[in-house]
PDB file of N, CA and C in Angstrom:
ATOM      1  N   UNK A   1      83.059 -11.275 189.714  1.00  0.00           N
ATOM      2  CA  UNK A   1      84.256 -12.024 189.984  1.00  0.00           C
ATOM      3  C   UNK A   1      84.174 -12.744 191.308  1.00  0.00           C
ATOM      4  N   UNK A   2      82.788 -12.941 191.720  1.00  0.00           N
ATOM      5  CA  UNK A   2      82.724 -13.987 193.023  1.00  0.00           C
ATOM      6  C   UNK A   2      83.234 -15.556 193.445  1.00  0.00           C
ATOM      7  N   UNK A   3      82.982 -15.853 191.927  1.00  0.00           N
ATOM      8  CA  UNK A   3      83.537 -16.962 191.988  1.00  0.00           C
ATOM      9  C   UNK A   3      84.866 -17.889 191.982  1.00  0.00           C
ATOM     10  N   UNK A   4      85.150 -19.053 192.372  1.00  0.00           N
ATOM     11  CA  UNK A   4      86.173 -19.750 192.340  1.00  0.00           C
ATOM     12  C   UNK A   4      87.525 -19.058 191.082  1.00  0.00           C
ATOM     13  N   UNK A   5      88.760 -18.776 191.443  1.00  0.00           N
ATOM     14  CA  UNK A   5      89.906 -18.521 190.627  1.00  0.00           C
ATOM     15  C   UNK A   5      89.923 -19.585 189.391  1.00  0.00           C
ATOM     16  N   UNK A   6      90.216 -18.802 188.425  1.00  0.00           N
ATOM     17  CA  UNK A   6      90.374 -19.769 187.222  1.00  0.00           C
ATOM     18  C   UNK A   6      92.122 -19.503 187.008  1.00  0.00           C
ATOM     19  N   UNK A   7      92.232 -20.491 186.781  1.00  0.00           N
ATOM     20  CA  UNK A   7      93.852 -20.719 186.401  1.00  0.00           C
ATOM     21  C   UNK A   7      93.888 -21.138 184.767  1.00  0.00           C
ATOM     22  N   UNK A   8      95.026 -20.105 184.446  1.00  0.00           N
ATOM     23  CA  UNK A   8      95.925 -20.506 183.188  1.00  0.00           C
ATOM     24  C   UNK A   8      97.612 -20.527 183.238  1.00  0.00           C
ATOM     25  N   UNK A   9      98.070 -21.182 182.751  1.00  0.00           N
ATOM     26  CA  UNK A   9      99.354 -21.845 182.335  1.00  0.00           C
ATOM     27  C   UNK A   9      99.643 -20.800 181.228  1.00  0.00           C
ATOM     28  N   UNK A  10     100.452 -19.663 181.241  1.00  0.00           N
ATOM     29  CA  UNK A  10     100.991 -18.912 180.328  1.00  0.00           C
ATOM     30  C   UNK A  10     102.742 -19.243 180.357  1.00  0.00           C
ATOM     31  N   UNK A  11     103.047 -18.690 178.870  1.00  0.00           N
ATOM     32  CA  UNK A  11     104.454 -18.814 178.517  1.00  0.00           C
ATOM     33  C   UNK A  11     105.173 -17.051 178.817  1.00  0.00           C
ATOM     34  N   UNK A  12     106.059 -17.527 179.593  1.00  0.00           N
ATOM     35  CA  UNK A  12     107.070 -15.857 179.454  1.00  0.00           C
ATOM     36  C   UNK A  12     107.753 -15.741 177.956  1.00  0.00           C
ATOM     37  N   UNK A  13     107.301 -14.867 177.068  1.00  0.00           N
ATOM     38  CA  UNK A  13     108.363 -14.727 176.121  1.00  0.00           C
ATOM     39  C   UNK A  13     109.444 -13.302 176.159  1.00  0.00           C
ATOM     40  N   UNK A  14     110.234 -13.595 175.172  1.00  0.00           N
ATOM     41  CA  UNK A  14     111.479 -12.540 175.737  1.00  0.00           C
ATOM     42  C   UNK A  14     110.615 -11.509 174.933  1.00  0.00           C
ATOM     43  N   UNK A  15     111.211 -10.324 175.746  1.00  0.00           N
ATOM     44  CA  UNK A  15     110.761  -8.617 174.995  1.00  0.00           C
ATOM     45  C   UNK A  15     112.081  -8.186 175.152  1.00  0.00           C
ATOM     46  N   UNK A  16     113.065  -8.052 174.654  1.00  0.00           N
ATOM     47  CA  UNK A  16     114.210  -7.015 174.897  1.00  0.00           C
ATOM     48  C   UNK A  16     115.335  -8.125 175.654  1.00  0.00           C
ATOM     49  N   UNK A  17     115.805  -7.628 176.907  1.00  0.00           N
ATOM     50  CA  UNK A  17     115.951  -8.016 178.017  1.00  0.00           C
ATOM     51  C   UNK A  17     115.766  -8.480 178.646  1.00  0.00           C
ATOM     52  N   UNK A  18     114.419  -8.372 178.821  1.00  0.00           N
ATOM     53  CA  UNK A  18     113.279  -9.052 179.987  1.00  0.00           C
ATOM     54  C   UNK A  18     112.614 -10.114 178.893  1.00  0.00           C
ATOM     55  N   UNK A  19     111.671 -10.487 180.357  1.00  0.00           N
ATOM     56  CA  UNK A  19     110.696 -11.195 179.686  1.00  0.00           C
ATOM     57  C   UNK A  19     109.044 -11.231 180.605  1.00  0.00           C
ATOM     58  N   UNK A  20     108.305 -11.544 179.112  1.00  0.00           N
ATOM     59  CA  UNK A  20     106.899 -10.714 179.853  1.00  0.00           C
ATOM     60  C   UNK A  20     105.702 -12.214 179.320  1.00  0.00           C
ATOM     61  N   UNK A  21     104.609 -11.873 179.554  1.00  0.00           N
ATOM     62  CA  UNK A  21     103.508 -12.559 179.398  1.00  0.00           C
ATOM     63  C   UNK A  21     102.455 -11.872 178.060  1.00  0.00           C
ATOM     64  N   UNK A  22     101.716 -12.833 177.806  1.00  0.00           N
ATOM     65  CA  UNK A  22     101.071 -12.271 176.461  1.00  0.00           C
ATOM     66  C   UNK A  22      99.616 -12.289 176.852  1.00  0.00           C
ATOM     67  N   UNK A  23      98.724 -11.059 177.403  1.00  0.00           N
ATOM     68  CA  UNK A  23      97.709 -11.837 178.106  1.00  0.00           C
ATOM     69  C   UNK A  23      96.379 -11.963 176.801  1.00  0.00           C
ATOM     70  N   UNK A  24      95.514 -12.661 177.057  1.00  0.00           N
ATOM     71  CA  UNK A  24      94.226 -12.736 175.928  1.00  0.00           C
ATOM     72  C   UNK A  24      93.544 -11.780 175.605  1.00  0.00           C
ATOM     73  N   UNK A  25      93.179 -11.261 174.823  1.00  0.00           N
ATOM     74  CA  UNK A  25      92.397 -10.476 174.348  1.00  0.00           C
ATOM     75  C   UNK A  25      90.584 -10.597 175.123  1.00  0.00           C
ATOM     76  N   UNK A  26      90.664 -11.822 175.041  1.00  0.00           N
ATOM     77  CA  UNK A  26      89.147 -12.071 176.089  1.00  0.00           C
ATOM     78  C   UNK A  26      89.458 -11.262 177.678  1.00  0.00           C
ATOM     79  N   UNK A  27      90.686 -11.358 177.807  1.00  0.00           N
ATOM     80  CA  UNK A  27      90.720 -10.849 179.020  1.00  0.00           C
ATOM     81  C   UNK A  27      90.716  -9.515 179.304  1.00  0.00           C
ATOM     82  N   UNK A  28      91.748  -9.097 178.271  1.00  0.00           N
ATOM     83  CA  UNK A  28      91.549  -8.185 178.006  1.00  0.00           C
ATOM     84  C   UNK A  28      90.425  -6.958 177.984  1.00  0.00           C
ATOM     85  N   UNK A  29      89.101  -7.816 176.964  1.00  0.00           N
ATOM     86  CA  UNK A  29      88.035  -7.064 177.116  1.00  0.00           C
ATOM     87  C   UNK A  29      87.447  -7.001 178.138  1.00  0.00           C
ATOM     88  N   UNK A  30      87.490  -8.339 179.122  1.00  0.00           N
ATOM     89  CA  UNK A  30      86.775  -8.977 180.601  1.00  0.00           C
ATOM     90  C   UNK A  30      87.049  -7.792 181.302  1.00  0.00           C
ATOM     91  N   UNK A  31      88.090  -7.144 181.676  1.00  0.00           N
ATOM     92  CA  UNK A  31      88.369  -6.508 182.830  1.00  0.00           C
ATOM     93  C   UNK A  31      88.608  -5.023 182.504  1.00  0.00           C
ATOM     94  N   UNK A  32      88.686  -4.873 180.670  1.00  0.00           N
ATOM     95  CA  UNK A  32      88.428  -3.228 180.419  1.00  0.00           C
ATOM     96  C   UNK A  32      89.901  -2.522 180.310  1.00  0.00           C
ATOM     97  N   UNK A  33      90.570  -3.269 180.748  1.00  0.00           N
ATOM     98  CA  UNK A  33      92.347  -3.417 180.723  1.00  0.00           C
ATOM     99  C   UNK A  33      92.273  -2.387 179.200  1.00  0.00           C
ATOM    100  N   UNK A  34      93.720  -1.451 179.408  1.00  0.00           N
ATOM    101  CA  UNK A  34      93.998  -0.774 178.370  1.00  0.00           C
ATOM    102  C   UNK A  34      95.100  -0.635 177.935  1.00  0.00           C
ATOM    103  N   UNK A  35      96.225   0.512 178.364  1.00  0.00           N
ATOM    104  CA  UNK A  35      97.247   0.184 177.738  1.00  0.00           C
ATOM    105  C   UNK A  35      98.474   0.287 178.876  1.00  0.00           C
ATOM    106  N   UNK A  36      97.568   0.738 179.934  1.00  0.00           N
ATOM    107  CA  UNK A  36      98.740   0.302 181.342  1.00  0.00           C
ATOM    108  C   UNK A  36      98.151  -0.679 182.248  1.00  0.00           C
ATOM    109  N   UNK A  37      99.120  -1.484 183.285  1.00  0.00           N
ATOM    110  CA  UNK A  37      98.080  -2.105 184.505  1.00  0.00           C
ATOM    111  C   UNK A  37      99.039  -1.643 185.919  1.00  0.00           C
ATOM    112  N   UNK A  38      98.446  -1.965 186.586  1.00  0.00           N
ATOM    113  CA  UNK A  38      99.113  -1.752 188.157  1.00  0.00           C
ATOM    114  C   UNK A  38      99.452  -3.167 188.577  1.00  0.00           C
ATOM    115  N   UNK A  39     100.898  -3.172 188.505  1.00  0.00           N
ATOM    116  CA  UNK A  39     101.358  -4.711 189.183  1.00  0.00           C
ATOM    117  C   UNK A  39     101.889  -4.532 190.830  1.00  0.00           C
ATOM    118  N   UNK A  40     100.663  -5.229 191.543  1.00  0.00           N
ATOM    119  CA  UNK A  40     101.170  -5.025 193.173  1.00  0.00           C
ATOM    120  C   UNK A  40     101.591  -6.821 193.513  1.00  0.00           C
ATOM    121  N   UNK A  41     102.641  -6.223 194.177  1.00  0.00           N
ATOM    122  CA  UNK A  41     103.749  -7.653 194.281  1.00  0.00           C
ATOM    123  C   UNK A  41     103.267  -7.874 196.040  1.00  0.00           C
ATOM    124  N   UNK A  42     103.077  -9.217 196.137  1.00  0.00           N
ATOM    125  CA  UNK A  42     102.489  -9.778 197.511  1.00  0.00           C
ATOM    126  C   UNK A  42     103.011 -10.694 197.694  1.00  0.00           C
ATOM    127  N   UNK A  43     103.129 -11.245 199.310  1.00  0.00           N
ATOM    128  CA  UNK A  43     103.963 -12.731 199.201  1.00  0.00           C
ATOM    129  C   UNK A  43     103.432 -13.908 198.680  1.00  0.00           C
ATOM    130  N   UNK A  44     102.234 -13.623 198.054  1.00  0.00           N
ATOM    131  CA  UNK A  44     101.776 -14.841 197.829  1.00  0.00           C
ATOM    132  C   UNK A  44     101.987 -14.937 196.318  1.00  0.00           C
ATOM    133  N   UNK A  45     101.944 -13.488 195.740  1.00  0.00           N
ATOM    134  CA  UNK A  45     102.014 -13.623 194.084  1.00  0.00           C
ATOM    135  C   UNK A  45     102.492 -12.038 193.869  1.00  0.00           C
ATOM    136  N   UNK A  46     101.766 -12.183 192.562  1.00  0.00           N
ATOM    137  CA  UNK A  46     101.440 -11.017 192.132  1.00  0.00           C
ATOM    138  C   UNK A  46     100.344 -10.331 191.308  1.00  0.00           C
ATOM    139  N   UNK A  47      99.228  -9.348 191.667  1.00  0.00           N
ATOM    140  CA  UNK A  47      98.405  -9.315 191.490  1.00  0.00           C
ATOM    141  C   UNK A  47      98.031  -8.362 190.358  1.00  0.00           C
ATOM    142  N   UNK A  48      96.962  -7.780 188.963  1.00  0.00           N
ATOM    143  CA  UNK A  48      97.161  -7.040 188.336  1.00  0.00           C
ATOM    144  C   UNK A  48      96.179  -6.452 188.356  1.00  0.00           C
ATOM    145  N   UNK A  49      95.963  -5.133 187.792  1.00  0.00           N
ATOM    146  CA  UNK A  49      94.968  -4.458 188.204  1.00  0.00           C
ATOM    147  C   UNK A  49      95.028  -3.098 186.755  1.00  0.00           C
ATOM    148  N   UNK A  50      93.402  -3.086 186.990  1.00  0.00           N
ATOM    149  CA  UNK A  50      93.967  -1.660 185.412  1.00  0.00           C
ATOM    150  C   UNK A  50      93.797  -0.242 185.995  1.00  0.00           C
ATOM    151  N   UNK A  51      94.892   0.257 185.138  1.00  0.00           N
ATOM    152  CA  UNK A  51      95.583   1.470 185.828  1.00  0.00           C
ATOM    153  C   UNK A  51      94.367   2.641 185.251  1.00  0.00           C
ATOM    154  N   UNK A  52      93.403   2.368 185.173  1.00  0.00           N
ATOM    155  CA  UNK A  52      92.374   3.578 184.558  1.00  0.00           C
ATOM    156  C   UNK A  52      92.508   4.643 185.272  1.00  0.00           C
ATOM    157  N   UNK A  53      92.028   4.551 186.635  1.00  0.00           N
ATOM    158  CA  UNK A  53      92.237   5.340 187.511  1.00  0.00           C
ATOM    159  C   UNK A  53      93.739   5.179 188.917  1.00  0.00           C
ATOM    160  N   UNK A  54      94.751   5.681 187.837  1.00  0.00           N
ATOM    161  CA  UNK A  54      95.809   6.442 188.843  1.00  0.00           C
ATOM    162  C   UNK A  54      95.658   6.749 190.235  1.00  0.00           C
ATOM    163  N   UNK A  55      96.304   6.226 191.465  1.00  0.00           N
ATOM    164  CA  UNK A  55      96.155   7.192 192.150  1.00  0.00           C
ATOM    165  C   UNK A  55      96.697   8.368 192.527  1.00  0.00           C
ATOM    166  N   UNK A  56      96.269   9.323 192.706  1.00  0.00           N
ATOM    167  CA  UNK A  56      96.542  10.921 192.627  1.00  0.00           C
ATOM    168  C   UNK A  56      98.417  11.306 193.994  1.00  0.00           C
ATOM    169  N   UNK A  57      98.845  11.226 193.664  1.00  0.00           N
ATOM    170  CA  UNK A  57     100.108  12.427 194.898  1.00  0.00           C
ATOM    171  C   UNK A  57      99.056  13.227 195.580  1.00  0.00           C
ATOM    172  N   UNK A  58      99.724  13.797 196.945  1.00  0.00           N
ATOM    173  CA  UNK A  58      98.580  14.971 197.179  1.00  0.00           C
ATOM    174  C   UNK A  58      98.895  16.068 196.297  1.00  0.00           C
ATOM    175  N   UNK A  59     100.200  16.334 196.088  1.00  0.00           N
ATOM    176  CA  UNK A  59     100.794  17.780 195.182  1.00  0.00           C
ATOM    177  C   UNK A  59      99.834  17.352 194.040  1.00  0.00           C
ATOM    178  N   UNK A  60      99.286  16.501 193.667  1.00  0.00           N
ATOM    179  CA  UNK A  60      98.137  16.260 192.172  1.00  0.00           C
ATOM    180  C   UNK A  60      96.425  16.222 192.987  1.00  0.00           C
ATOM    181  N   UNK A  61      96.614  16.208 194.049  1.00  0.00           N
ATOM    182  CA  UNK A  61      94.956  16.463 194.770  1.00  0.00           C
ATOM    183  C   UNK A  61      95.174  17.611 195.140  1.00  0.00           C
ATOM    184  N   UNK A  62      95.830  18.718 195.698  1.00  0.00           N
ATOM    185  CA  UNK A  62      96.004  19.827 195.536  1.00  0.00           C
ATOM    186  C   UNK A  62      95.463  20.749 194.793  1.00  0.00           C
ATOM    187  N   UNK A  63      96.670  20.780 193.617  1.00  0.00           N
ATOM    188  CA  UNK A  63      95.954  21.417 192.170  1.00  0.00           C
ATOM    189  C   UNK A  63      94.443  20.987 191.452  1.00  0.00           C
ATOM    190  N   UNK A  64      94.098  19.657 192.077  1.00  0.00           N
ATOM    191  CA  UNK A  64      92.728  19.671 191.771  1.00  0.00           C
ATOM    192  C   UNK A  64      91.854  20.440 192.386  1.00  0.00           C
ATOM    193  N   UNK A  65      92.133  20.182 193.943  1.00  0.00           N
ATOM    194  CA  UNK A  65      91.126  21.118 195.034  1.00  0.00           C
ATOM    195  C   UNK A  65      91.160  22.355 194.194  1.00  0.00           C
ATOM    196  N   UNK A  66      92.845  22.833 194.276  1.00  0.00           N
ATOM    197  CA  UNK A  66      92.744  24.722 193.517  1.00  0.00           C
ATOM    198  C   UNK A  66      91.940  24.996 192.441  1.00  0.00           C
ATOM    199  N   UNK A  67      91.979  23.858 191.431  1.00  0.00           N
ATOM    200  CA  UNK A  67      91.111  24.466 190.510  1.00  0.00           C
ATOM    201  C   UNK A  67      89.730  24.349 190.356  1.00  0.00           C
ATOM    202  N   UNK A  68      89.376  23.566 191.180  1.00  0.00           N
ATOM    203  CA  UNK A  68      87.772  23.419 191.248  1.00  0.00           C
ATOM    204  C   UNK A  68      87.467  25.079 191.515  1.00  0.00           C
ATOM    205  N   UNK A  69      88.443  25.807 192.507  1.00  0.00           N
ATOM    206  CA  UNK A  69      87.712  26.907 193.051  1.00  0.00           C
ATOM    207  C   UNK A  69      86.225  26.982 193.832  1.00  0.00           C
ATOM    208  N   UNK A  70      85.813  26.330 195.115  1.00  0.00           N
ATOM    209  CA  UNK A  70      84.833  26.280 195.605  1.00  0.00           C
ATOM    210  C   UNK A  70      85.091  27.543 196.822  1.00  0.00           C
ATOM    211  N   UNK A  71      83.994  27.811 197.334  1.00  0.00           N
ATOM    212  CA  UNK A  71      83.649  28.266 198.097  1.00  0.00           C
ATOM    213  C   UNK A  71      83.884  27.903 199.116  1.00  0.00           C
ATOM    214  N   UNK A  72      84.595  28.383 200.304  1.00  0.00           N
ATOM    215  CA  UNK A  72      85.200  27.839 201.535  1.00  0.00           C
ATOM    216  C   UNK A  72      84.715  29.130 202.478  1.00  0.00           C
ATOM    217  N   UNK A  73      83.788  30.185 202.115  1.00  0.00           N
ATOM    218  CA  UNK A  73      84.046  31.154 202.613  1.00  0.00           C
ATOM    219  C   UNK A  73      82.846  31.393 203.965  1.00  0.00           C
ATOM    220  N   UNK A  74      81.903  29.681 204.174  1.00  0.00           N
ATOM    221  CA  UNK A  74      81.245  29.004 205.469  1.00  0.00           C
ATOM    222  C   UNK A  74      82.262  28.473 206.354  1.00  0.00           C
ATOM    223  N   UNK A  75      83.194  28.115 206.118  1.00  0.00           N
ATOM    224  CA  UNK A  75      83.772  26.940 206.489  1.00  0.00           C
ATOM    225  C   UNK A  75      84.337  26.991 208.525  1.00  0.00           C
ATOM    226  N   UNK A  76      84.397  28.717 208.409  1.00  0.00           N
ATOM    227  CA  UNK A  76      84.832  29.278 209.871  1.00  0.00           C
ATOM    228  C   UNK A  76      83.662  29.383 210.523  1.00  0.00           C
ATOM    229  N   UNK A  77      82.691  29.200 209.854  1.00  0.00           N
ATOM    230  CA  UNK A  77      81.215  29.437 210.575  1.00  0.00           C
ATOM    231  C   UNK A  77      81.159  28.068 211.364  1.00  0.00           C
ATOM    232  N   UNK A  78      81.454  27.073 210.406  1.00  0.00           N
ATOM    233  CA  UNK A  78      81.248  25.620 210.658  1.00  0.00           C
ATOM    234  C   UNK A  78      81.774  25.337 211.988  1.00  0.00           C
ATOM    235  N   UNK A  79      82.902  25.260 211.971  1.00  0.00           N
ATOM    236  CA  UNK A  79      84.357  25.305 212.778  1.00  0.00           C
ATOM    237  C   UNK A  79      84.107  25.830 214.394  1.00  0.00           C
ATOM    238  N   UNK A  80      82.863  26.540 214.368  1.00  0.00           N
ATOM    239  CA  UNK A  80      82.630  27.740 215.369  1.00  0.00           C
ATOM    240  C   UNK A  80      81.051  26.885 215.861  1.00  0.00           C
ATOM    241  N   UNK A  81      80.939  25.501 215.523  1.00  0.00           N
ATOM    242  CA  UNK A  81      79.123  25.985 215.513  1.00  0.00           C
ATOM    243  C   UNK A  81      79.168  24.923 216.692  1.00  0.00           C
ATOM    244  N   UNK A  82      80.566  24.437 217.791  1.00  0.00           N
ATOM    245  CA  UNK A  82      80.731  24.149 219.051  1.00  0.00           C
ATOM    246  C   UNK A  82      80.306  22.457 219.135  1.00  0.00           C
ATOM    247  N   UNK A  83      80.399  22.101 218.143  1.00  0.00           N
ATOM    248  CA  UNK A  83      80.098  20.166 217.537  1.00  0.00           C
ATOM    249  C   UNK A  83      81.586  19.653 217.436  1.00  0.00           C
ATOM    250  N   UNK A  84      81.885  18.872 218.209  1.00  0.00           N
ATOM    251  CA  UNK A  84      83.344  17.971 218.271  1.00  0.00           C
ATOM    252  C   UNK A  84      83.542  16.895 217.710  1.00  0.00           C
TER     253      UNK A  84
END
């Protein structure tokens, strides 16, 4: 994606209430897009992004650390070995 922005001219059609965009299926496949995206709103636009990877809460990096269950039981050795 180094290159120059390509622009398209899309139509908003109504969904409900709102109203949304219909994006291409080429694009679709282009970027791996699935069935959510991440819309981050900027002053200049708005940008989209695919939500594959979520980012985590810590209360959800947490319960990951816990369940890995590793070994922490160096870790005071480390702490002690007088390196700042």
């Amino acid at each position: 994606m180094g290159g120059a922005p390509t622009t398209r001219t899309v139509k908003l059609v109504a969904i409900g209430n709102s109203r949304g965009i219909r994006l291409p299926k080429v694009l679709l496949r282009k970027y791996g897009w699935g069935e959510s995206l991440v819309m981050e709103e900027g002053e200049d636009g708005l940008i989209l992004r695919g939500a594959t990877e979520p980012r985590s809460s810590w209360e959800d990096t947490y319960r990951a650390m816990a369940a890995e269950a590793e070994d922490w039981s160096d870790f005071d050795a480390t702490m002690a070995d007088g390196l700042d």
